[in-house]
PDB file of N, CA and C in Angstrom:
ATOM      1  N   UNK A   1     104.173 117.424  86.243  1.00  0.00           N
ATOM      2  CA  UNK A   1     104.961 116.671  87.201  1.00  0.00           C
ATOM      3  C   UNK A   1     104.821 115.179  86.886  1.00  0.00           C
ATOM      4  N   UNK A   2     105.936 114.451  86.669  1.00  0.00           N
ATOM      5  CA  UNK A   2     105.857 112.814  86.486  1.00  0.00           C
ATOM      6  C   UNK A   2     105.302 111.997  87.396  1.00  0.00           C
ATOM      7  N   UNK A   3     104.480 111.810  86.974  1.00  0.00           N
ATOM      8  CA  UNK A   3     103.569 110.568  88.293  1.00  0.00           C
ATOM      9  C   UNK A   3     102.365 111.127  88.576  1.00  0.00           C
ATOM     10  N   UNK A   4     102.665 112.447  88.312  1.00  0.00           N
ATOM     11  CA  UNK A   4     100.702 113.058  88.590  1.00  0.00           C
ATOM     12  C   UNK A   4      99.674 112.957  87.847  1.00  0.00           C
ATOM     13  N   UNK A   5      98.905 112.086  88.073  1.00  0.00           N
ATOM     14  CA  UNK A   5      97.352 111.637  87.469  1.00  0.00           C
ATOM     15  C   UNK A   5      96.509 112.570  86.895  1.00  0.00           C
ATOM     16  N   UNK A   6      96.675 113.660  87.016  1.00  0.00           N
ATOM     17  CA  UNK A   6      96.353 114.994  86.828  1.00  0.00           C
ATOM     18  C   UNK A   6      97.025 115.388  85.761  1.00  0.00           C
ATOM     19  N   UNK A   7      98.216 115.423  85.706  1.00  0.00           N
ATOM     20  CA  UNK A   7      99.196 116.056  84.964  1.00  0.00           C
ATOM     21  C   UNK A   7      98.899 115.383  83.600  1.00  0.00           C
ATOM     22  N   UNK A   8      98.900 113.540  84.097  1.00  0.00           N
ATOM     23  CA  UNK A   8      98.358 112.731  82.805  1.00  0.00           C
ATOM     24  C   UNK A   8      97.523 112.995  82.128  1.00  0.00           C
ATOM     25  N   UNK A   9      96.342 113.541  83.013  1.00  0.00           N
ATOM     26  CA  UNK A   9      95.363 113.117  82.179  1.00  0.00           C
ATOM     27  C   UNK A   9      95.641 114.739  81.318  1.00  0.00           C
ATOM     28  N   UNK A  10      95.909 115.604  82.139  1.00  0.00           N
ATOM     29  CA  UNK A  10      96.235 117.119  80.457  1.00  0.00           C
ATOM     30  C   UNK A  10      96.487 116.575  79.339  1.00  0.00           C
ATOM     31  N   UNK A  11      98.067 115.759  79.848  1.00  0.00           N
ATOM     32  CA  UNK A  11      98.890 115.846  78.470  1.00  0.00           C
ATOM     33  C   UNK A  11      98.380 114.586  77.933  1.00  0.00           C
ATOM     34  N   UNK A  12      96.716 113.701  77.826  1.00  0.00           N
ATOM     35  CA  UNK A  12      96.073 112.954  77.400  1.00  0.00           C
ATOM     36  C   UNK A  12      96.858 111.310  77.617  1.00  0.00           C
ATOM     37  N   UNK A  13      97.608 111.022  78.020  1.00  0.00           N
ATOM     38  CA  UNK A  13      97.807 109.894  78.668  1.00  0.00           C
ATOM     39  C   UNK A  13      97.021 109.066  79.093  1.00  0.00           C
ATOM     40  N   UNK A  14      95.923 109.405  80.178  1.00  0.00           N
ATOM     41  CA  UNK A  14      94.744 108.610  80.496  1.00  0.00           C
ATOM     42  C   UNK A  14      93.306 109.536  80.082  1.00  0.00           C
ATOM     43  N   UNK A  15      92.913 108.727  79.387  1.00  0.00           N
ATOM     44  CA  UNK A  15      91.492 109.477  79.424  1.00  0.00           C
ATOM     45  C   UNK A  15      90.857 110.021  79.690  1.00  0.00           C
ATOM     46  N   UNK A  16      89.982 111.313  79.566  1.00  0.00           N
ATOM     47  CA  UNK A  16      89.012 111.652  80.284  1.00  0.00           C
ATOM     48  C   UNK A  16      88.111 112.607  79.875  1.00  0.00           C
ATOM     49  N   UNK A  17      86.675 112.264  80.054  1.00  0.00           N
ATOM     50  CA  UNK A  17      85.353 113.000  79.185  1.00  0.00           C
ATOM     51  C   UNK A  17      85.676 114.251  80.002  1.00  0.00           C
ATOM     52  N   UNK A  18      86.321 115.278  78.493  1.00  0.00           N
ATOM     53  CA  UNK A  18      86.332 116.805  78.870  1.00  0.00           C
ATOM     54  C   UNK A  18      85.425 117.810  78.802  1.00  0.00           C
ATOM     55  N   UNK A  19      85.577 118.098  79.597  1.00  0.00           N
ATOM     56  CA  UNK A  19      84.055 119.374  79.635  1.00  0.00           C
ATOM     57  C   UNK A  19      83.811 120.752  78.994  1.00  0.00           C
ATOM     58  N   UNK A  20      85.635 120.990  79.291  1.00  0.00           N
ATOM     59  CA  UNK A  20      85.518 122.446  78.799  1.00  0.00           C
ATOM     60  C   UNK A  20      87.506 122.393  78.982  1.00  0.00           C
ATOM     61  N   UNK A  21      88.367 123.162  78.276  1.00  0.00           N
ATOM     62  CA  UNK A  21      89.404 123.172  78.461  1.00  0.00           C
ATOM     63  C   UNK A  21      89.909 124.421  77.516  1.00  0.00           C
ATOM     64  N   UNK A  22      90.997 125.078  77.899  1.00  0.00           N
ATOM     65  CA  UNK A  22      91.350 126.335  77.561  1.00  0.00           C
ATOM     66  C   UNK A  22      92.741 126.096  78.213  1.00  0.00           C
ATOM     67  N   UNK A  23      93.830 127.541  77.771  1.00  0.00           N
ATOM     68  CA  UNK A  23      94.875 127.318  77.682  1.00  0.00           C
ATOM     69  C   UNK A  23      95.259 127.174  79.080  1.00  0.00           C
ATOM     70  N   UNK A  24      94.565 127.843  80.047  1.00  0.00           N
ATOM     71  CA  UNK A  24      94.933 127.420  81.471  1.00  0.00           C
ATOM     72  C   UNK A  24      94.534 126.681  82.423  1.00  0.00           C
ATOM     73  N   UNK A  25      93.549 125.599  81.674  1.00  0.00           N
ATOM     74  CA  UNK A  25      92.714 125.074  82.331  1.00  0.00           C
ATOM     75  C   UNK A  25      91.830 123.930  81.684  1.00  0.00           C
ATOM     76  N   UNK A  26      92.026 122.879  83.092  1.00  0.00           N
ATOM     77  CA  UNK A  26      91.655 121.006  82.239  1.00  0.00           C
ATOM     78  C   UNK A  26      90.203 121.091  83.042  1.00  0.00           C
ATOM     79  N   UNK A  27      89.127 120.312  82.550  1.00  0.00           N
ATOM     80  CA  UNK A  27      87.598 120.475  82.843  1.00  0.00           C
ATOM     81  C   UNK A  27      87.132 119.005  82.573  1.00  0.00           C
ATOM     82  N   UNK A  28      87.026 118.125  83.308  1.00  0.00           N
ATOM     83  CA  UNK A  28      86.604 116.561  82.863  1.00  0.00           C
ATOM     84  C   UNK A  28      85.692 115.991  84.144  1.00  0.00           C
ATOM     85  N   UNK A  29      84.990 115.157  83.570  1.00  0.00           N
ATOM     86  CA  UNK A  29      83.787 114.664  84.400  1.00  0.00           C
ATOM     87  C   UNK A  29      84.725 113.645  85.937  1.00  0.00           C
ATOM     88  N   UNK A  30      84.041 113.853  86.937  1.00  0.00           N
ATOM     89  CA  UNK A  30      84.746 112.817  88.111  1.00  0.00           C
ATOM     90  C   UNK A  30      84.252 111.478  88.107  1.00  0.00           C
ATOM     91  N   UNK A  31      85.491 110.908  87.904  1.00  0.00           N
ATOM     92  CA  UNK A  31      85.097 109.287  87.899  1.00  0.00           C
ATOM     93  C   UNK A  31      84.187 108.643  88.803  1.00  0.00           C
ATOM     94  N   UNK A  32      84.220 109.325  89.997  1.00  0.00           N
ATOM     95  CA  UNK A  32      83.530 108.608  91.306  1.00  0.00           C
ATOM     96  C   UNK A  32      82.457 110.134  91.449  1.00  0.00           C
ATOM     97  N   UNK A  33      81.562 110.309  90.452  1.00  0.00           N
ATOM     98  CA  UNK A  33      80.812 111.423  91.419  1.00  0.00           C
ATOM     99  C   UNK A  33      79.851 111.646  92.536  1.00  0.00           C
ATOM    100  N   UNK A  34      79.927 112.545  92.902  1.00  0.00           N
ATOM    101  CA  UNK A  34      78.998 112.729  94.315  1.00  0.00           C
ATOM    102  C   UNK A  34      77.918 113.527  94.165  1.00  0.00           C
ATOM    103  N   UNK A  35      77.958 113.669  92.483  1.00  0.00           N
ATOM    104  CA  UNK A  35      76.291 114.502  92.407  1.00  0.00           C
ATOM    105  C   UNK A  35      76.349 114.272  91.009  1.00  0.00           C
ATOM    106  N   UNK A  36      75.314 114.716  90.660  1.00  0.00           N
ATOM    107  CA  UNK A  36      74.781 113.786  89.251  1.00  0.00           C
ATOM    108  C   UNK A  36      75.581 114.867  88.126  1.00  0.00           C
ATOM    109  N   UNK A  37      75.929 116.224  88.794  1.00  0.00           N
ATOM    110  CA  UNK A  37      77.109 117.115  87.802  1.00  0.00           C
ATOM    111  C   UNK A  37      78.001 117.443  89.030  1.00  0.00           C
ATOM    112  N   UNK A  38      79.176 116.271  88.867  1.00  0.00           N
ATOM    113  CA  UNK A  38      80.543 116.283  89.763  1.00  0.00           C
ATOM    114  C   UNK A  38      81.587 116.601  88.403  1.00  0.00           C
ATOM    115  N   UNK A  39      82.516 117.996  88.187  1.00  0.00           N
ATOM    116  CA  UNK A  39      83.398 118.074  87.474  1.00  0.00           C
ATOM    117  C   UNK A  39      84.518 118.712  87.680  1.00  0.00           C
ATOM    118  N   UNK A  40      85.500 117.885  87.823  1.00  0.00           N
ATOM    119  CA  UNK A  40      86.651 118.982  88.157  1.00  0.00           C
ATOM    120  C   UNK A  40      87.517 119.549  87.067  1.00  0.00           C
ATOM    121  N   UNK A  41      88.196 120.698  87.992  1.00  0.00           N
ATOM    122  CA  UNK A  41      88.554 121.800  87.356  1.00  0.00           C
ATOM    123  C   UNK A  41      90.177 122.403  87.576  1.00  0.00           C
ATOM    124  N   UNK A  42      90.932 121.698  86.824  1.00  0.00           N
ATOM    125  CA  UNK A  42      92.174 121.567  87.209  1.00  0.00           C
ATOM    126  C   UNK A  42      93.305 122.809  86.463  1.00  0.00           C
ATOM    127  N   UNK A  43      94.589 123.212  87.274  1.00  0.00           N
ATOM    128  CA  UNK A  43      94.916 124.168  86.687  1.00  0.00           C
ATOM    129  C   UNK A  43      96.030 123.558  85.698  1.00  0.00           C
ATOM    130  N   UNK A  44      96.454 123.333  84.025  1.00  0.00           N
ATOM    131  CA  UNK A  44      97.653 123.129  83.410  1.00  0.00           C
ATOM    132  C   UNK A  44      98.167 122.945  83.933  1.00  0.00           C
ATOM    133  N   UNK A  45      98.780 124.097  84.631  1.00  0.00           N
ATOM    134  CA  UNK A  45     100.188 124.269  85.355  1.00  0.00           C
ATOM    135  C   UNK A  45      99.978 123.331  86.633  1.00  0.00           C
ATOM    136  N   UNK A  46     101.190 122.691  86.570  1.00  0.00           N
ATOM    137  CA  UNK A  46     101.031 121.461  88.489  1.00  0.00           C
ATOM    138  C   UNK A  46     101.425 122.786  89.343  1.00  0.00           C
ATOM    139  N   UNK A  47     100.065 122.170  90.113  1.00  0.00           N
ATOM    140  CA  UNK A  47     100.283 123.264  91.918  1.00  0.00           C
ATOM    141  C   UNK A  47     100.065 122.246  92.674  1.00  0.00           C
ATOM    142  N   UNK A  48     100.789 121.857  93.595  1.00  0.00           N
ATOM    143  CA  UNK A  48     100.532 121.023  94.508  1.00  0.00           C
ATOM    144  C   UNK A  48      99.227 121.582  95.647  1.00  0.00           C
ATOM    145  N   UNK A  49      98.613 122.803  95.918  1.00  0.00           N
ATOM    146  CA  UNK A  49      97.584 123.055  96.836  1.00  0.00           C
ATOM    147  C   UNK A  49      97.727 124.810  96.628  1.00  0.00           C
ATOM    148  N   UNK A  50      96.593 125.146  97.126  1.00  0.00           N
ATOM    149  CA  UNK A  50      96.750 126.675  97.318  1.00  0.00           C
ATOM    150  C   UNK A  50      97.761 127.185  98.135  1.00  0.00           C
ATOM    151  N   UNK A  51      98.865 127.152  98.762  1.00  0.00           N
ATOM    152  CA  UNK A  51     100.115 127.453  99.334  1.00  0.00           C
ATOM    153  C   UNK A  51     100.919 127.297  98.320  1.00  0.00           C
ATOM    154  N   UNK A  52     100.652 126.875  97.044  1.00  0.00           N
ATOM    155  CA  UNK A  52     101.649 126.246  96.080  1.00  0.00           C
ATOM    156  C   UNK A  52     101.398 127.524  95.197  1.00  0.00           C
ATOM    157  N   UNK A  53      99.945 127.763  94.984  1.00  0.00           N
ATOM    158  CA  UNK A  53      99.784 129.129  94.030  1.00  0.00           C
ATOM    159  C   UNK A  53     100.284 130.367  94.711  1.00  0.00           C
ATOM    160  N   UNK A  54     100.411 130.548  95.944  1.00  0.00           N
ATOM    161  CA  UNK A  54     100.559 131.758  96.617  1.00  0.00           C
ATOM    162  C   UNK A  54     101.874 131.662  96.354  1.00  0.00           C
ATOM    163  N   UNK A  55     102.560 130.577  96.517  1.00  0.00           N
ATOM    164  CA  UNK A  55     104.045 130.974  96.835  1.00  0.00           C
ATOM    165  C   UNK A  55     105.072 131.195  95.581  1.00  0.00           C
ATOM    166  N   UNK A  56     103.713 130.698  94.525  1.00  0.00           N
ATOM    167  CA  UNK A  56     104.656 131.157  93.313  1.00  0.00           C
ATOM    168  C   UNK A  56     104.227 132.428  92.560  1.00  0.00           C
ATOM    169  N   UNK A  57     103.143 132.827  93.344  1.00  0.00           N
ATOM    170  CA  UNK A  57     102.914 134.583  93.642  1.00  0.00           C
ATOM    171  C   UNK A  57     101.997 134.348  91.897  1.00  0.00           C
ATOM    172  N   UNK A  58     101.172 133.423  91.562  1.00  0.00           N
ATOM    173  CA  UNK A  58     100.172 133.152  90.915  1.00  0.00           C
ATOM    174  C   UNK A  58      98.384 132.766  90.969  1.00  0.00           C
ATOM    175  N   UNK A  59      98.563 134.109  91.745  1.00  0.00           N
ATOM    176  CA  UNK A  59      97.149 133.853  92.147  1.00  0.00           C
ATOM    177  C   UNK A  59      96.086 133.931  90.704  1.00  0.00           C
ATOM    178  N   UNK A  60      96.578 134.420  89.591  1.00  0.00           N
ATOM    179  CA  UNK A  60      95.594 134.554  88.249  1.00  0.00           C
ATOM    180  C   UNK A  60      95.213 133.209  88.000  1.00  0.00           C
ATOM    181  N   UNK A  61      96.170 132.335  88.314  1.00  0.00           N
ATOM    182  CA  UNK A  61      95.309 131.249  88.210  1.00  0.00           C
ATOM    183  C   UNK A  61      93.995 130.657  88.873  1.00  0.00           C
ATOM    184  N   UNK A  62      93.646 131.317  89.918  1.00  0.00           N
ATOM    185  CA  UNK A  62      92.377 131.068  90.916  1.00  0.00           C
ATOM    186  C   UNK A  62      91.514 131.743  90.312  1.00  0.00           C
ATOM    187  N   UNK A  63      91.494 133.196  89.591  1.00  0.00           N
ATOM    188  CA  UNK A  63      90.188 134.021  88.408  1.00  0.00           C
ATOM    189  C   UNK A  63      90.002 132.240  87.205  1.00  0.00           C
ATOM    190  N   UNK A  64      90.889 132.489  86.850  1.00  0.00           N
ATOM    191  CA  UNK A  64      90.947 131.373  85.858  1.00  0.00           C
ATOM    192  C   UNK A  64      90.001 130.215  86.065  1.00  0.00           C
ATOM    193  N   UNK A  65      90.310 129.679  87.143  1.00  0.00           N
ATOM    194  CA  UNK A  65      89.434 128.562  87.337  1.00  0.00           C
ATOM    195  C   UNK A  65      88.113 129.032  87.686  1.00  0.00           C
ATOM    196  N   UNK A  66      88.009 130.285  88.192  1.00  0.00           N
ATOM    197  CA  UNK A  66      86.665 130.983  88.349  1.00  0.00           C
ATOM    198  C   UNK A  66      85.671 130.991  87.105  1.00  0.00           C
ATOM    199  N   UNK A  67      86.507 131.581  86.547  1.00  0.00           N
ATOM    200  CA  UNK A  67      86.150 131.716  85.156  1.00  0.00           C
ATOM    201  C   UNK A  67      85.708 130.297  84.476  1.00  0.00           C
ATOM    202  N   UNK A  68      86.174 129.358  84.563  1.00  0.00           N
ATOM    203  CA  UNK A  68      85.723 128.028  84.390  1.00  0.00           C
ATOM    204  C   UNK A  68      84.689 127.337  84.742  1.00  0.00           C
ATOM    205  N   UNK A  69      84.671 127.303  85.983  1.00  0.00           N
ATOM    206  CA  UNK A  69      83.687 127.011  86.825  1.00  0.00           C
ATOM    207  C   UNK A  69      81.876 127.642  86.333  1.00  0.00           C
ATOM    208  N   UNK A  70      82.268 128.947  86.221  1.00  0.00           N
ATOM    209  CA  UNK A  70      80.962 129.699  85.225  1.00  0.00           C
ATOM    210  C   UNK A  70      81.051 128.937  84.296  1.00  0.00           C
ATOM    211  N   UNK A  71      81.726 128.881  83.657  1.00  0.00           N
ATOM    212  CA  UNK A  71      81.562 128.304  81.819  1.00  0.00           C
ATOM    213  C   UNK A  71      80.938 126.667  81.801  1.00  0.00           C
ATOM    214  N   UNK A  72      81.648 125.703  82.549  1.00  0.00           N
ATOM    215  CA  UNK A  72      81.134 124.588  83.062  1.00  0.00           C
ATOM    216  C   UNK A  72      80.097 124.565  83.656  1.00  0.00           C
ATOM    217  N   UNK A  73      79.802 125.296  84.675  1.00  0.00           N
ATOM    218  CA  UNK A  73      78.027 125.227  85.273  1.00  0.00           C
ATOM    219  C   UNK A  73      76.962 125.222  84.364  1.00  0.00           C
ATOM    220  N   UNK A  74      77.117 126.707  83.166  1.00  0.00           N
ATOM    221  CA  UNK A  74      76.467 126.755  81.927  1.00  0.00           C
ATOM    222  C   UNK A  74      76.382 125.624  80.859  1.00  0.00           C
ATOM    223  N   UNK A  75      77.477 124.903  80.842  1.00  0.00           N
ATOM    224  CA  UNK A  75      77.647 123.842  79.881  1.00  0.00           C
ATOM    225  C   UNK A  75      76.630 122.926  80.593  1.00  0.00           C
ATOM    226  N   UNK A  76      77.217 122.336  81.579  1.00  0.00           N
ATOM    227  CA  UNK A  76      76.261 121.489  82.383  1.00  0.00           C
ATOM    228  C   UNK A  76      74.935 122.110  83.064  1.00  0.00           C
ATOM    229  N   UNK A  77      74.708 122.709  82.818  1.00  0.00           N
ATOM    230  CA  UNK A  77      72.860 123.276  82.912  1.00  0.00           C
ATOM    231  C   UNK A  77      72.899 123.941  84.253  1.00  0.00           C
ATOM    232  N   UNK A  78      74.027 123.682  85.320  1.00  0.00           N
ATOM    233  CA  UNK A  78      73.332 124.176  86.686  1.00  0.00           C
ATOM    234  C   UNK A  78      73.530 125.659  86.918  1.00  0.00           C
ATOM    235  N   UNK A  79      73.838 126.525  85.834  1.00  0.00           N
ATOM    236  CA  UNK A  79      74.346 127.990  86.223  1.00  0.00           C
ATOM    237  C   UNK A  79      73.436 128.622  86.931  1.00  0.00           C
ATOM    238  N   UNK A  80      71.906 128.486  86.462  1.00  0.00           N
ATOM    239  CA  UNK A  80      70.910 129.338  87.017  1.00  0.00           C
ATOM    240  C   UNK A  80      70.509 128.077  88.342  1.00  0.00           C
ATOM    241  N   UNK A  81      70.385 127.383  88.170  1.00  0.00           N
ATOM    242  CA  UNK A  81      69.838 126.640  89.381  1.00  0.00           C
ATOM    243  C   UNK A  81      70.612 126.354  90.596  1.00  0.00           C
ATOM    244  N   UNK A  82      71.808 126.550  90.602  1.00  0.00           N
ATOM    245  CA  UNK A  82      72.935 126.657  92.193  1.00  0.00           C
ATOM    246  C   UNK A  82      73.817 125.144  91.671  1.00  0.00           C
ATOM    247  N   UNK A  83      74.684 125.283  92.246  1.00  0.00           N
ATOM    248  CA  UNK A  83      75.874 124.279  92.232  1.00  0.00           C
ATOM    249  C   UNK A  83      76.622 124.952  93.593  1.00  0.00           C
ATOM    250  N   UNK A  84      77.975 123.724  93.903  1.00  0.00           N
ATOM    251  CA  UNK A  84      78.615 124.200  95.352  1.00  0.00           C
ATOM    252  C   UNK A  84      79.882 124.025  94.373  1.00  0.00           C
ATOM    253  N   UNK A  85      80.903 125.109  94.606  1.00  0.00           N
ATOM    254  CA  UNK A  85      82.220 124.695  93.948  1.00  0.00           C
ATOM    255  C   UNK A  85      83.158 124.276  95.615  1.00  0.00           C
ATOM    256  N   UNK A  86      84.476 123.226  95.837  1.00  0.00           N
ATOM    257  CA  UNK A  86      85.086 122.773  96.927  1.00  0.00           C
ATOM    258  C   UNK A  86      86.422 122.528  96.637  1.00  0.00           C
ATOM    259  N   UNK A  87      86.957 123.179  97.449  1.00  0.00           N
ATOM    260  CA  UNK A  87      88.812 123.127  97.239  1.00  0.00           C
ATOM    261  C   UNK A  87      88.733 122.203  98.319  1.00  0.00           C
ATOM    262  N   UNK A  88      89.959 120.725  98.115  1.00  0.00           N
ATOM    263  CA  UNK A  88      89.802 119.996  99.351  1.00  0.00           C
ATOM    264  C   UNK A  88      91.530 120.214  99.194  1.00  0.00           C
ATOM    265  N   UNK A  89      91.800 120.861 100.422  1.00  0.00           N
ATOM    266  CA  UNK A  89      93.645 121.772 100.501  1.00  0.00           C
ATOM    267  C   UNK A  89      94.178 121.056 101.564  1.00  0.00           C
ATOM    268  N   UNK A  90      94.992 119.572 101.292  1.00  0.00           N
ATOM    269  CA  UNK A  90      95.946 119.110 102.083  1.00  0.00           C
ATOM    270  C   UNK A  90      95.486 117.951 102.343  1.00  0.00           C
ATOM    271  N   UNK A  91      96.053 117.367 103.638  1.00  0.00           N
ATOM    272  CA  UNK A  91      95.450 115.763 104.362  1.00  0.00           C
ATOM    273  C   UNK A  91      94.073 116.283 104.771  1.00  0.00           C
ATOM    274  N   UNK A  92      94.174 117.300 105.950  1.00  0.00           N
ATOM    275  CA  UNK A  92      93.005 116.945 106.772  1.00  0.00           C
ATOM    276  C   UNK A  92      92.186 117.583 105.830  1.00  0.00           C
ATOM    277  N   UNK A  93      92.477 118.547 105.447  1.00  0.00           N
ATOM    278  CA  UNK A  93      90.811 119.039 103.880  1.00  0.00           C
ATOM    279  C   UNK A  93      90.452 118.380 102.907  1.00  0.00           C
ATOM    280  N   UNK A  94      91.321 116.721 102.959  1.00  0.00           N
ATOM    281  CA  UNK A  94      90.708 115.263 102.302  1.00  0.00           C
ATOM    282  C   UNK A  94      91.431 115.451 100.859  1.00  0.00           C
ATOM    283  N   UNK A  95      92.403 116.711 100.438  1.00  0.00           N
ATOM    284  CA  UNK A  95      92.879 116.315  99.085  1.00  0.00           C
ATOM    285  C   UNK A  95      93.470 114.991  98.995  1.00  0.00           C
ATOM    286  N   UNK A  96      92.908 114.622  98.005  1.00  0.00           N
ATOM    287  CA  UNK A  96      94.054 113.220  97.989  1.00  0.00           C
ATOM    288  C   UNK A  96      94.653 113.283  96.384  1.00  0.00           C
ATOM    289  N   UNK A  97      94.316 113.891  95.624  1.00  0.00           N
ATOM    290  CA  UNK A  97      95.494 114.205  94.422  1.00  0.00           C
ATOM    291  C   UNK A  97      95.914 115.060  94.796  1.00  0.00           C
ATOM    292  N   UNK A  98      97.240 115.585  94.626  1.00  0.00           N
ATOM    293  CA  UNK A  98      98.049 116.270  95.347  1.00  0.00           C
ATOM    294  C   UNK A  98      98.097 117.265  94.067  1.00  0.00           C
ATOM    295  N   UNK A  99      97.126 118.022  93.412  1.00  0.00           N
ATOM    296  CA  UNK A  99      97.546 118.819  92.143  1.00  0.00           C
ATOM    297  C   UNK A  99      96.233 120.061  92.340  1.00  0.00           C
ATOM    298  N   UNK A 100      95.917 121.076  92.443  1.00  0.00           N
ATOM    299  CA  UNK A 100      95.456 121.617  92.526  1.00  0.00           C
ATOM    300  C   UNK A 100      94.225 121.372  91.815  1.00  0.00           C
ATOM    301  N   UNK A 101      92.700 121.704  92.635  1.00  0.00           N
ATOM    302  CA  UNK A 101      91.554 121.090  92.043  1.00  0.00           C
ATOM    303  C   UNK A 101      90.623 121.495  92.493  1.00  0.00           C
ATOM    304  N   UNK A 102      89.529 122.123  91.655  1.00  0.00           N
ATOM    305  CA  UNK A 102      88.047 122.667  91.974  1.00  0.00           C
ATOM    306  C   UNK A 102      87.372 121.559  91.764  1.00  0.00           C
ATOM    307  N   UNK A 103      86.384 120.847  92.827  1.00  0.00           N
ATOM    308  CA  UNK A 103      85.065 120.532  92.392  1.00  0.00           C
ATOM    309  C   UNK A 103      83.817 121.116  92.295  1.00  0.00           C
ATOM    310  N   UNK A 104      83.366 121.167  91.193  1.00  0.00           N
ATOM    311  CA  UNK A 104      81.767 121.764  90.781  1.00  0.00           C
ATOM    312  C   UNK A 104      80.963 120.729  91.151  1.00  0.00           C
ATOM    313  N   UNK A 105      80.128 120.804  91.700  1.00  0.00           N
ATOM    314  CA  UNK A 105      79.006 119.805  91.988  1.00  0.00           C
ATOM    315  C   UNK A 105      77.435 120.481  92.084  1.00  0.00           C
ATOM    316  N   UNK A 106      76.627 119.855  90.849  1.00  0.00           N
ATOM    317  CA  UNK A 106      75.104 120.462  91.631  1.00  0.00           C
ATOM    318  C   UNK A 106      74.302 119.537  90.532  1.00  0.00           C
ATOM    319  N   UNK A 107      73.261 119.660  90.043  1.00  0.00           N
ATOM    320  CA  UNK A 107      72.383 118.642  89.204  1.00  0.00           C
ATOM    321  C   UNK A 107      71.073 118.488  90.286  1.00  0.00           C
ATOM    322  N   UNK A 108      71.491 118.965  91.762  1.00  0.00           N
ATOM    323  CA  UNK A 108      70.614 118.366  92.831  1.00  0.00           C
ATOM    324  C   UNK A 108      70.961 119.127  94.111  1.00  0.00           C
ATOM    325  N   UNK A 109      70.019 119.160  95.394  1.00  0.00           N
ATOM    326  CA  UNK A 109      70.151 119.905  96.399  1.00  0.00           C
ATOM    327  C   UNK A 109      71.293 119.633  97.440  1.00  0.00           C
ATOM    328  N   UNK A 110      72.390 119.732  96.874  1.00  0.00           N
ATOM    329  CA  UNK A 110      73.469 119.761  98.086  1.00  0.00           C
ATOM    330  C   UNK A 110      73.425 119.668  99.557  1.00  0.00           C
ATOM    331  N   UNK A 111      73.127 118.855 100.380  1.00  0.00           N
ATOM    332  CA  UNK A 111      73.353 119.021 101.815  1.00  0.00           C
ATOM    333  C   UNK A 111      74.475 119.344 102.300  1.00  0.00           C
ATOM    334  N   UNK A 112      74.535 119.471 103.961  1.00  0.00           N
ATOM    335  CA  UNK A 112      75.679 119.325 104.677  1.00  0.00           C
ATOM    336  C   UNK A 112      76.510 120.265 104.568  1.00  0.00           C
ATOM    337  N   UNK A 113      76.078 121.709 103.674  1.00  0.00           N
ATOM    338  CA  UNK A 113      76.974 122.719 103.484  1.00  0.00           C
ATOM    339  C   UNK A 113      77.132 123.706 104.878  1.00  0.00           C
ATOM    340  N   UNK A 114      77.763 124.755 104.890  1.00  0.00           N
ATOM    341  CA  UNK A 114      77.501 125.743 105.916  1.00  0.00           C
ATOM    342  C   UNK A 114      76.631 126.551 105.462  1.00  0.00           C
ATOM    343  N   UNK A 115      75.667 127.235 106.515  1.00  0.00           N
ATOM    344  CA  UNK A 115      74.908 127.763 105.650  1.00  0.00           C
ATOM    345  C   UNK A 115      75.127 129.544 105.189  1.00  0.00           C
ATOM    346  N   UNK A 116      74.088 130.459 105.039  1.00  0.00           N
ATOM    347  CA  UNK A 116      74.760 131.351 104.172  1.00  0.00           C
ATOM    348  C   UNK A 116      74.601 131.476 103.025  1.00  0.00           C
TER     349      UNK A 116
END
């Protein structure tokens, strides 16, 4: 999609230290992180939010990023030691790129989660 920061940074336009990337899926460190391994996990294809994957009846893309998310934890060391993965879906769930997006976060003890 033209104008999406996201979209840029796939098709390498703006920079960004990649982590892990495969045909369905962009993996680069977060500029502003909130834990010492903050990486998101973006799908190729532009989805504007999870209502965007449902409605185009592509949910394989959510294994996909699953699948990522493992591969990235391992890369970045936290597989055995815990990480929190966070979909932030819309205004009030704080997305503010409007492109579909996993954050991995762990390196360290996560607060403030629910527990469980």
């Amino acid at each position: 999609m033209a104008g999406c920061l996201f979209c840029n940074l796939i098709k390498g336009k703006i920079e960004a230290e990649v982590v892990f990337q495969n045909e369905h899926v962009f993996c680069f460190e977060d500029i502003n992180p909130q834990a010492p391994v903050h990486v998101l996990i973006i799908p190729k294809k532009h989805y504007l939010n999870l209502k965007a994957v449902s409605d185009a009846g592509d949910l394989s893309i959510m294994e996909e990023m699953h699948r990522a998310a493992l591969e990235v934890a391992k890369i970045k060391g936290v597989d055995e030691r815990g990480f929190r993965l966070v979909i932030n879906n819309g205004k009030e769930g704080s997305q503010i790129i409007l492109h579909l997006h996993l954050h991995l976060l762990g390196g360290k003890q996560i607060g403030g989660g629910m527990a469980g």
